[in-house]
C-alpha atoms as a PDB file:
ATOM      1  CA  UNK A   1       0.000   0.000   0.000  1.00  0.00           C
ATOM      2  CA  UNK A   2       1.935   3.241  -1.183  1.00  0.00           C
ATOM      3  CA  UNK A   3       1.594   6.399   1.584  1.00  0.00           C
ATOM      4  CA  UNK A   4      -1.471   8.166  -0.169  1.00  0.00           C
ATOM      5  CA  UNK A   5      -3.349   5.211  -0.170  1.00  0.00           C
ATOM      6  CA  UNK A   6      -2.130   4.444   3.672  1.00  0.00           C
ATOM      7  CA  UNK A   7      -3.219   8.021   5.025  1.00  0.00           C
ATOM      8  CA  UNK A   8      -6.715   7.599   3.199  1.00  0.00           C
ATOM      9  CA  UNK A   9      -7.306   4.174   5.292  1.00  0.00           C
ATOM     10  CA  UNK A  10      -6.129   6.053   8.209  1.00  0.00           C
ATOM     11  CA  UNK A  11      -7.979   8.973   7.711  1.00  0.00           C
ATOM     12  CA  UNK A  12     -11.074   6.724   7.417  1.00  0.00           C
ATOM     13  CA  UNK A  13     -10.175   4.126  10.060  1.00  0.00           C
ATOM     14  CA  UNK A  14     -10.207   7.404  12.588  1.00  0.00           C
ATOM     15  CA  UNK A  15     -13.231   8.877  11.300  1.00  0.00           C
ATOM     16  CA  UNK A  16     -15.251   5.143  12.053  1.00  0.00           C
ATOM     17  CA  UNK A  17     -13.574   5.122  15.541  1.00  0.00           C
ATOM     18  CA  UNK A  18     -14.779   8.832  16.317  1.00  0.00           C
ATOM     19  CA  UNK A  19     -17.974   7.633  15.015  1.00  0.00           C
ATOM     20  CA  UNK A  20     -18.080   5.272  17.431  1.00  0.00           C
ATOM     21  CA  UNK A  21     -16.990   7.684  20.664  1.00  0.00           C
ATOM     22  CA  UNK A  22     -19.589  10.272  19.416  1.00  0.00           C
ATOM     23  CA  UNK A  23     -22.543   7.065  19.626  1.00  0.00           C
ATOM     24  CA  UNK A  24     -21.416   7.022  22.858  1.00  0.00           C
ATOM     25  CA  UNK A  25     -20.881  10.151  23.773  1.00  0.00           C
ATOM     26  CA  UNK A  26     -25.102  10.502  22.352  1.00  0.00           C
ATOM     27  CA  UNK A  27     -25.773   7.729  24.878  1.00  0.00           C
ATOM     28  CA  UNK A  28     -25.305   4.498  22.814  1.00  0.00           C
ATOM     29  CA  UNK A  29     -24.285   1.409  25.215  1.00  0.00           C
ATOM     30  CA  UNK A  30     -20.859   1.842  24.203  1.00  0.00           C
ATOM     31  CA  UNK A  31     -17.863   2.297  21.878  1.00  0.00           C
ATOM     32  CA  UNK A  32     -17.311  -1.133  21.499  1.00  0.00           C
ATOM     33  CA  UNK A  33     -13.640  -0.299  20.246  1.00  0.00           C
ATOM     34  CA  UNK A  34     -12.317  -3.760  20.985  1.00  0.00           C
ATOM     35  CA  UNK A  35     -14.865  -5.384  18.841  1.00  0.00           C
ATOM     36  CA  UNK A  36     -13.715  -2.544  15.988  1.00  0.00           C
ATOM     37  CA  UNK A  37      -9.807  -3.446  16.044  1.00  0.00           C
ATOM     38  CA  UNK A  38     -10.701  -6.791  16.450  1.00  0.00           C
ATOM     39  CA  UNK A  39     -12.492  -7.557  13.636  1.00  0.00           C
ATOM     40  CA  UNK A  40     -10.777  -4.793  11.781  1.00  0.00           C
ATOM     41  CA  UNK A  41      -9.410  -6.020   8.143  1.00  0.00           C
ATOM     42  CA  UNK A  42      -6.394  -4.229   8.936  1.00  0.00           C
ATOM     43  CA  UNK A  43      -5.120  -4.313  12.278  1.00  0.00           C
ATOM     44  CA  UNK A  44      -2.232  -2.148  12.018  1.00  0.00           C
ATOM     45  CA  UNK A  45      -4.603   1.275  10.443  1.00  0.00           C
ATOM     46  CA  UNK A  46      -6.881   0.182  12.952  1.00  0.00           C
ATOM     47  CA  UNK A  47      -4.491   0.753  15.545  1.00  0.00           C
ATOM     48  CA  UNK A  48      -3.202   3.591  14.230  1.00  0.00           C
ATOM     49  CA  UNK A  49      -6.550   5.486  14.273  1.00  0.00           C
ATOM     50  CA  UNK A  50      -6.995   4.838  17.843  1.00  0.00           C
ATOM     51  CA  UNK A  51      -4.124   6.395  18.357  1.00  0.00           C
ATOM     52  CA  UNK A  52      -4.933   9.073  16.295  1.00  0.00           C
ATOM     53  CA  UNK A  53      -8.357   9.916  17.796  1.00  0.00           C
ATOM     54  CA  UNK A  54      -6.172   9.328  21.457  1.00  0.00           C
ATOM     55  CA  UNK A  55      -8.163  10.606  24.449  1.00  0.00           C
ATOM     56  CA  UNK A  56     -11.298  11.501  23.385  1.00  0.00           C
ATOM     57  CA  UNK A  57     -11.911   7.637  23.274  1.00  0.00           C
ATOM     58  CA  UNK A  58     -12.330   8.536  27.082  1.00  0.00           C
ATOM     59  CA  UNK A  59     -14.699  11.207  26.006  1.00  0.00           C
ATOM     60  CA  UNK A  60     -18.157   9.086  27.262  1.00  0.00           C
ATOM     61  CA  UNK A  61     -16.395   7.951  30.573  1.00  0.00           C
ATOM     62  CA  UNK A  62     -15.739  11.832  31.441  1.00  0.00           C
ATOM     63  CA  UNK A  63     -18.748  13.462  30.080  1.00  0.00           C
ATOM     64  CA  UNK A  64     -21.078  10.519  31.548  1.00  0.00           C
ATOM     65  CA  UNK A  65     -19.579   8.796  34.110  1.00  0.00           C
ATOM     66  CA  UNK A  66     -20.049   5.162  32.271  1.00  0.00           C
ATOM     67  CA  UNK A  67     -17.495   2.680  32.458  1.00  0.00           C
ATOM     68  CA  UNK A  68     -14.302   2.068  30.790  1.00  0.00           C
ATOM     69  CA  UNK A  69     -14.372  -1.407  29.348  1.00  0.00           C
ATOM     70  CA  UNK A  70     -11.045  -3.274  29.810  1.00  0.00           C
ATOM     71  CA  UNK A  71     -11.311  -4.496  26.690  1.00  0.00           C
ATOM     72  CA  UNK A  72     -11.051  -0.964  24.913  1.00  0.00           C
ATOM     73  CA  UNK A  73      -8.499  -0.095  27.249  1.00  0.00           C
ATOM     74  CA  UNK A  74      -6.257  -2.757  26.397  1.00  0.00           C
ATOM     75  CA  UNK A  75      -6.827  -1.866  22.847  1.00  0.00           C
ATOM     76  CA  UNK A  76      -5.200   1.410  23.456  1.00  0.00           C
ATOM     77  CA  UNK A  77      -2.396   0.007  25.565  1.00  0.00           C
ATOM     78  CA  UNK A  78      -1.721  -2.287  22.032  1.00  0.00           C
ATOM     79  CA  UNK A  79      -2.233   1.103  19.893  1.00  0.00           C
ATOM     80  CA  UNK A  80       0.890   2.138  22.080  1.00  0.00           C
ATOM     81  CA  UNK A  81       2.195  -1.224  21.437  1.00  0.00           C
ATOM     82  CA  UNK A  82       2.555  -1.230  17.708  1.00  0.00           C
ATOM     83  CA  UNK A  83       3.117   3.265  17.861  1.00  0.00           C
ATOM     84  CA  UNK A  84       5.253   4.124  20.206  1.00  0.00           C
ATOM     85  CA  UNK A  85       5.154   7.810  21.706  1.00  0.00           C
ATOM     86  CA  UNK A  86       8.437   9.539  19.971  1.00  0.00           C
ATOM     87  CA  UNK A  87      11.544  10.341  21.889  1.00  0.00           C
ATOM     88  CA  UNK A  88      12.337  14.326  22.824  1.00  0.00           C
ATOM     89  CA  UNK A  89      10.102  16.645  21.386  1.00  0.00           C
ATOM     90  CA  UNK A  90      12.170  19.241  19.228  1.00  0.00           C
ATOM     91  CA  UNK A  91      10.088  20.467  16.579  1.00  0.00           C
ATOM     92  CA  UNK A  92       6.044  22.096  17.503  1.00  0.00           C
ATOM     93  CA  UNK A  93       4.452  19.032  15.901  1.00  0.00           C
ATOM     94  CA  UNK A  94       6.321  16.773  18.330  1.00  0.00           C
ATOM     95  CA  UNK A  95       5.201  18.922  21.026  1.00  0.00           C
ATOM     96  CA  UNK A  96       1.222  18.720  20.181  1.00  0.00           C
ATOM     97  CA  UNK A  97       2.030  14.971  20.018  1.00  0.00           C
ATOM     98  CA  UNK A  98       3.500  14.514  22.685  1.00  0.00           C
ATOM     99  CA  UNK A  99       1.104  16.322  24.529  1.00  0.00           C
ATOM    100  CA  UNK A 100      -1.870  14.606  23.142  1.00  0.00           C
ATOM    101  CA  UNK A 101      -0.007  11.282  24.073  1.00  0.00           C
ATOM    102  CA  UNK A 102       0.260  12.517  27.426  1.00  0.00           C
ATOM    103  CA  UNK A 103      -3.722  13.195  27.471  1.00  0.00           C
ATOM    104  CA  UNK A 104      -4.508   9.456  26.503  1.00  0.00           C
ATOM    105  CA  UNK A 105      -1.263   8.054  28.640  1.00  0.00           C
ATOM    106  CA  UNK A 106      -2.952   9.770  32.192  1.00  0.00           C
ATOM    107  CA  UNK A 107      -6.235   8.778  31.177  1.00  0.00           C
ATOM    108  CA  UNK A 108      -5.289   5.264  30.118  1.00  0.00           C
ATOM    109  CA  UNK A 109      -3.131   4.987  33.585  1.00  0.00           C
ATOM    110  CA  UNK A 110      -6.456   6.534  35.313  1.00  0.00           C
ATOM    111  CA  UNK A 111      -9.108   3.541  33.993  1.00  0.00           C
ATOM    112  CA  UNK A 112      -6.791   0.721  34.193  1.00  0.00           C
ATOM    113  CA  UNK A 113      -6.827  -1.759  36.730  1.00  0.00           C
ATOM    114  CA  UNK A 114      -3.948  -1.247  38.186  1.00  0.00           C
ATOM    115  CA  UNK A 115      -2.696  -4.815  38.504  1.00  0.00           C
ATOM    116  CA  UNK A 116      -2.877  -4.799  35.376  1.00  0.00           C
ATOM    117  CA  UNK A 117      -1.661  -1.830  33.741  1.00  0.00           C
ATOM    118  CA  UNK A 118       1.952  -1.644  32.496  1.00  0.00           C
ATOM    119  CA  UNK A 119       4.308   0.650  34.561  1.00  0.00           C
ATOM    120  CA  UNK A 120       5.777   3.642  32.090  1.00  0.00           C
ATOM    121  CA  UNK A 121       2.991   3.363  29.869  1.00  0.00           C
ATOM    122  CA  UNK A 122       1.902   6.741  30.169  1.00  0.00           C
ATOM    123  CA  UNK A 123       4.459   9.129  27.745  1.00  0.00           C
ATOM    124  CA  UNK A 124       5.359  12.311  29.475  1.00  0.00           C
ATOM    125  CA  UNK A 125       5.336  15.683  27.830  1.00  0.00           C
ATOM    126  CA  UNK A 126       7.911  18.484  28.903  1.00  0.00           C
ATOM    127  CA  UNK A 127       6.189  20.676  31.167  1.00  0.00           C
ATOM    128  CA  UNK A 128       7.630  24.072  29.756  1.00  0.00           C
ATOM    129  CA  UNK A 129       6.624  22.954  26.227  1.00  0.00           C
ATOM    130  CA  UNK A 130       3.008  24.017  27.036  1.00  0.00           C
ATOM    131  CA  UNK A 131       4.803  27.587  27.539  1.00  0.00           C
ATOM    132  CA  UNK A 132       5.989  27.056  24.096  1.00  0.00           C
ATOM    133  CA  UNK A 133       3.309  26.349  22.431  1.00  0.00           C
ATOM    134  CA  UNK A 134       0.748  29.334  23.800  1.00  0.00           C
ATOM    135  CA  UNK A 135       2.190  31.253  26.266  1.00  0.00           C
ATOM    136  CA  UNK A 136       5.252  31.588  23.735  1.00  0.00           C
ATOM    137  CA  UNK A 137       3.362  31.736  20.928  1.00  0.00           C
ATOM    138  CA  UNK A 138       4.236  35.194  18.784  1.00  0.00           C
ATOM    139  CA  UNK A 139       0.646  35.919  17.456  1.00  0.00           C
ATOM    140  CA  UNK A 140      -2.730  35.225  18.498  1.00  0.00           C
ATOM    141  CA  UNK A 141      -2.902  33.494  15.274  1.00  0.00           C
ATOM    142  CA  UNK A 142      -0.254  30.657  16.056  1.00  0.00           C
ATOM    143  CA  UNK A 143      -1.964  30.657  19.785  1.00  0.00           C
ATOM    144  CA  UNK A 144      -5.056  29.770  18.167  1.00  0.00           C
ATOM    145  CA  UNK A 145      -3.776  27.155  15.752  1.00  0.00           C
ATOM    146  CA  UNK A 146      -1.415  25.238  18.832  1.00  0.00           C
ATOM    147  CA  UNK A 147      -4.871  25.080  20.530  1.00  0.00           C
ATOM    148  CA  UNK A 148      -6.540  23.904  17.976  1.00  0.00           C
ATOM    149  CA  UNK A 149      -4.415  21.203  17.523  1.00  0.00           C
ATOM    150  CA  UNK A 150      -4.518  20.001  21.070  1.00  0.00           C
ATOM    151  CA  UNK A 151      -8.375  19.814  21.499  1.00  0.00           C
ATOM    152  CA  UNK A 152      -8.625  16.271  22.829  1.00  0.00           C
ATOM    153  CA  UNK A 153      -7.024  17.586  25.733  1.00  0.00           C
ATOM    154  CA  UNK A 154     -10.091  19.538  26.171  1.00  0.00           C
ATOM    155  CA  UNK A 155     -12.046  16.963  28.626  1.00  0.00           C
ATOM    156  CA  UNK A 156     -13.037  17.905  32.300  1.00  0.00           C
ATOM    157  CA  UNK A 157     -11.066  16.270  34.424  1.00  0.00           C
ATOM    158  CA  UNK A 158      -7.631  16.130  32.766  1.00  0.00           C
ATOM    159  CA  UNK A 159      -6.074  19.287  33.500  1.00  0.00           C
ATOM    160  CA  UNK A 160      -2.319  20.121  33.081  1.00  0.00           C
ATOM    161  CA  UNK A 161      -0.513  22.436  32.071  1.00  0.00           C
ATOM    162  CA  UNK A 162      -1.936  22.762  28.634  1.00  0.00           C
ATOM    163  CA  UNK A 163      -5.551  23.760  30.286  1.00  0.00           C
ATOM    164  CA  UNK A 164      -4.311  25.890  32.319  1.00  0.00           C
ATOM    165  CA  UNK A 165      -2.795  27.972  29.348  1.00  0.00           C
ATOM    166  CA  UNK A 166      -5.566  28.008  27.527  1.00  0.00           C
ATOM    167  CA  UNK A 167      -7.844  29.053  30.559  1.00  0.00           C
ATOM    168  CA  UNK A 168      -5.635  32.014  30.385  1.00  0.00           C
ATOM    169  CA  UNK A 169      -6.272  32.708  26.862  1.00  0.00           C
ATOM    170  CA  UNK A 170     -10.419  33.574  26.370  1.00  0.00           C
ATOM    171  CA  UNK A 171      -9.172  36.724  23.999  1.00  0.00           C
ATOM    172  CA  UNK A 172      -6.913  34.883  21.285  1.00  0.00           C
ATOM    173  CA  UNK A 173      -9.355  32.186  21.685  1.00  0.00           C
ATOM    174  CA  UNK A 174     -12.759  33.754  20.598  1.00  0.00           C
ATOM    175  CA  UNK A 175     -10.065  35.676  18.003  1.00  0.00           C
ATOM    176  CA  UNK A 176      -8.925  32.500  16.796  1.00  0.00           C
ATOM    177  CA  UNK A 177     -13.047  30.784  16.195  1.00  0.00           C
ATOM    178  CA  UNK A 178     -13.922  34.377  14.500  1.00  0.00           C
ATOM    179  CA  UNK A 179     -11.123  34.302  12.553  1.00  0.00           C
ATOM    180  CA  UNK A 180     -11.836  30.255  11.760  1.00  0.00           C
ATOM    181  CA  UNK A 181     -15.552  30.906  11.196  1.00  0.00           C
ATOM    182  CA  UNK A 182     -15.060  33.946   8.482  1.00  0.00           C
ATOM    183  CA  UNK A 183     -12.666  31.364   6.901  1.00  0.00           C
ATOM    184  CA  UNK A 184     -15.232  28.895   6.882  1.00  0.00           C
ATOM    185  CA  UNK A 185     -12.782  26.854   8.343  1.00  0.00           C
ATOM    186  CA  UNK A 186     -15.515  24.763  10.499  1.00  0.00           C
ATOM    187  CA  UNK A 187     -13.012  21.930  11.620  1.00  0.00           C
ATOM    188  CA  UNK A 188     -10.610  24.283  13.647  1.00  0.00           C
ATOM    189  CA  UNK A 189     -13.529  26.498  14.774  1.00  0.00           C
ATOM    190  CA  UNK A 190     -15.590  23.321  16.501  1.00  0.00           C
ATOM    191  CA  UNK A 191     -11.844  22.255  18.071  1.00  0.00           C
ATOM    192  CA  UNK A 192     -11.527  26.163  19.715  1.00  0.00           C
ATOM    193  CA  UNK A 193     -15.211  26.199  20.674  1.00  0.00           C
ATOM    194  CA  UNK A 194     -14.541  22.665  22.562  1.00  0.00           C
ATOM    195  CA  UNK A 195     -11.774  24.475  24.491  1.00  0.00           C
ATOM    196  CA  UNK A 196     -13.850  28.071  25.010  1.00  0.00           C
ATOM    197  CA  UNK A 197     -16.913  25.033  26.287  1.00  0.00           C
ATOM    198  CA  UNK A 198     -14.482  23.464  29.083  1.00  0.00           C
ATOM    199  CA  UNK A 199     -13.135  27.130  30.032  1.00  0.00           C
ATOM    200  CA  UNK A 200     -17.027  28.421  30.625  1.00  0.00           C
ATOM    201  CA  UNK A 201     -18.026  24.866  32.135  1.00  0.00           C
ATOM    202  CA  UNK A 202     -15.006  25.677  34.918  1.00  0.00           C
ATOM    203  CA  UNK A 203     -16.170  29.448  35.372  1.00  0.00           C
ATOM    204  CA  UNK A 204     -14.136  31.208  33.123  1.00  0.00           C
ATOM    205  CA  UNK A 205     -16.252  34.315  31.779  1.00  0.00           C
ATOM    206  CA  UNK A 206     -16.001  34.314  27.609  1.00  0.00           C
ATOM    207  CA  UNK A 207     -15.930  37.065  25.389  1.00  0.00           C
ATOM    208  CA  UNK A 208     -18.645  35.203  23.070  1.00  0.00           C
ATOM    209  CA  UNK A 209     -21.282  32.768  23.524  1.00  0.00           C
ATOM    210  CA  UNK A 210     -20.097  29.115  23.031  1.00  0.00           C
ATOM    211  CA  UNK A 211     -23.539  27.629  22.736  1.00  0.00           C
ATOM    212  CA  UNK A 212     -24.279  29.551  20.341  1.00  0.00           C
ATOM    213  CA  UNK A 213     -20.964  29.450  18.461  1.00  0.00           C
ATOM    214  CA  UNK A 214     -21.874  25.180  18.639  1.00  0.00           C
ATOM    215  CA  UNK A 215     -24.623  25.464  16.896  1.00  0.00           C
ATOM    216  CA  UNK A 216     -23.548  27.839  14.181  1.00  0.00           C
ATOM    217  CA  UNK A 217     -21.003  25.356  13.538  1.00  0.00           C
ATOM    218  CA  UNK A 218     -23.497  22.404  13.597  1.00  0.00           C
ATOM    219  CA  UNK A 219     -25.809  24.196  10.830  1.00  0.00           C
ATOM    220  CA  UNK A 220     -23.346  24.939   8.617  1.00  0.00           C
ATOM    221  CA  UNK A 221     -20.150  22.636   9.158  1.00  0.00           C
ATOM    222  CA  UNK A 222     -21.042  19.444   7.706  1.00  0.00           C
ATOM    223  CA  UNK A 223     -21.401  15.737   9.243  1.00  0.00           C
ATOM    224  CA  UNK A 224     -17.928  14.976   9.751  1.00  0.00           C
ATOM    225  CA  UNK A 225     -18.120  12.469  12.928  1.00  0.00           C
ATOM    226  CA  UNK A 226     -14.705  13.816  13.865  1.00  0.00           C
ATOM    227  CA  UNK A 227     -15.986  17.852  13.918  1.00  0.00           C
ATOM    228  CA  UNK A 228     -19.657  16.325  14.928  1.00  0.00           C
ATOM    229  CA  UNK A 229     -17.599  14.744  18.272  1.00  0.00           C
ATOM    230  CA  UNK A 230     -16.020  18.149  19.093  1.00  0.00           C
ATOM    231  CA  UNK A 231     -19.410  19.628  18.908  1.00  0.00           C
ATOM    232  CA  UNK A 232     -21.235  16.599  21.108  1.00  0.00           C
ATOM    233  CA  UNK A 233     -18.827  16.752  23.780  1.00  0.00           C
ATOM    234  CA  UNK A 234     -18.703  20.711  23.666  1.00  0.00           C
ATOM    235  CA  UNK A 235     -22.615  20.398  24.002  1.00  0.00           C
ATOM    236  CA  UNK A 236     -22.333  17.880  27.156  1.00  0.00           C
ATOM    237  CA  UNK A 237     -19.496  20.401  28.623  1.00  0.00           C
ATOM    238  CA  UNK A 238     -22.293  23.115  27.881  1.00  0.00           C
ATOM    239  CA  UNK A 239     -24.833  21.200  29.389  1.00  0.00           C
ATOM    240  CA  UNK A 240     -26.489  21.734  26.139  1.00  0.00           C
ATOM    241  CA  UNK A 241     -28.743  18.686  24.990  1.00  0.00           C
ATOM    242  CA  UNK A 242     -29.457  16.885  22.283  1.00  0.00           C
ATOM    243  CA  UNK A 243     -25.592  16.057  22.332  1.00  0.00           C
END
């Protein structure tokens, strides 16, 4: 299978596991990801896109309180497995990485039994990196992009370093969905809005309305399950229903 190819399995592989979370995250039973992989025709892209949609796998157990089946879990100790978190992050895609691996690592760690779970699974991210990436950032319009990018850290509960940035940021935030809205760029806009949800969930005042920011995005963004499970588990941090 040549790369193009490769990242078009991928990219569809990760949009049928989001699928699944957002089922979930709507109040199906559950995300049955084990069954997925399992029966997946390729395990390896399988893998891969459970790595790729990371933490938000743990979106139903944080938004709803259910249950983290062991099963799943060990399917994202194997997507670990057969990926392995990269060494020193040098460049500012290693950093989102890293950081996202971090996300799914501590909640992974979190859900496990612990007789069971491996010790060092759970990659570590450097904490000044998070400086990097927004408090370091030259423009609101890098800001904006780093934080889009690390959305599925974005779950109550998880906190860090990252969060904590970001709770500081409500201006280049509501600059950065404007700015991703007039571009009709509805992908990054639902990430931001997930953030600007979990910042107004824990009491931190917004310069616009994210409710209503989630719902311009839902009439006009398309049915992507990967931008329709940003706006679900905005809506649950919102308190907003239907998810």
């Amino acid at each position: 299978m040549n790369g193009e190819r490769l990242q078009v399995s991928l990219t569809d592989a990760a949009a049928e596991v989001a699928a699944r979370v957002l089922g979930a995250v709507r109040g199906a039973e559950d995300i049955g990801l084990a069954d997925y992989v399992d029966t997946s025709a390729d395990l390896k892209t399988a893998l891969g896109a459970v790595r790729l949609i990371g933490a938000d796998i743990f979106a139903p157990h944080l938004l709803l309180d259910r249950p983290v089946h062991h099963a799943d879990a060990a399917v994202i100790t194997r997507s670990f497995a057969a990926f392995p978190p990269a060494g020193q992050a040098g460049t500012r895609r290693q950093q989102v990485v890293a950081w996202r691996d971090w996300a799914t690592g501590r909640l992974l760690a979190c859900a496990a039994d612990p007789a069971s779970a491996e010790p060092g699974l759970a990659p570590t991210a450097a904490p000044e990196t998070a400086t990097a990436l927004l408090d370091g950032a030259k423009t609101w319009q890098e800001w904006s992009a780093n934080a889009a990018q690390l959305s599925p850290l974005a779950l109550p509960g998880l906190g860090g370093p990252i969060a904590a940035a970001v709770f500081e940021g409500a201006r280049p935030l509501a600059r950065g969905v404007t700015r991703a809205l007039l571009r009709r760029d509805f992908v990054t806009a639902a990430r931001l809005i997930r953030w600007m949800a979990l910042s107004s969930s824990s009491g931190v005042g917004q310069p616009l309305d994210p409710a209503l920011l989630v719902e311009r995005v839902r009439l006009y963004g398309g049915t992507g399950s990967r931008l329709s499970l940003d706006l679900a588990i905005a809506r649950r941090l919102l308190r907003s229903e239907p998810a």
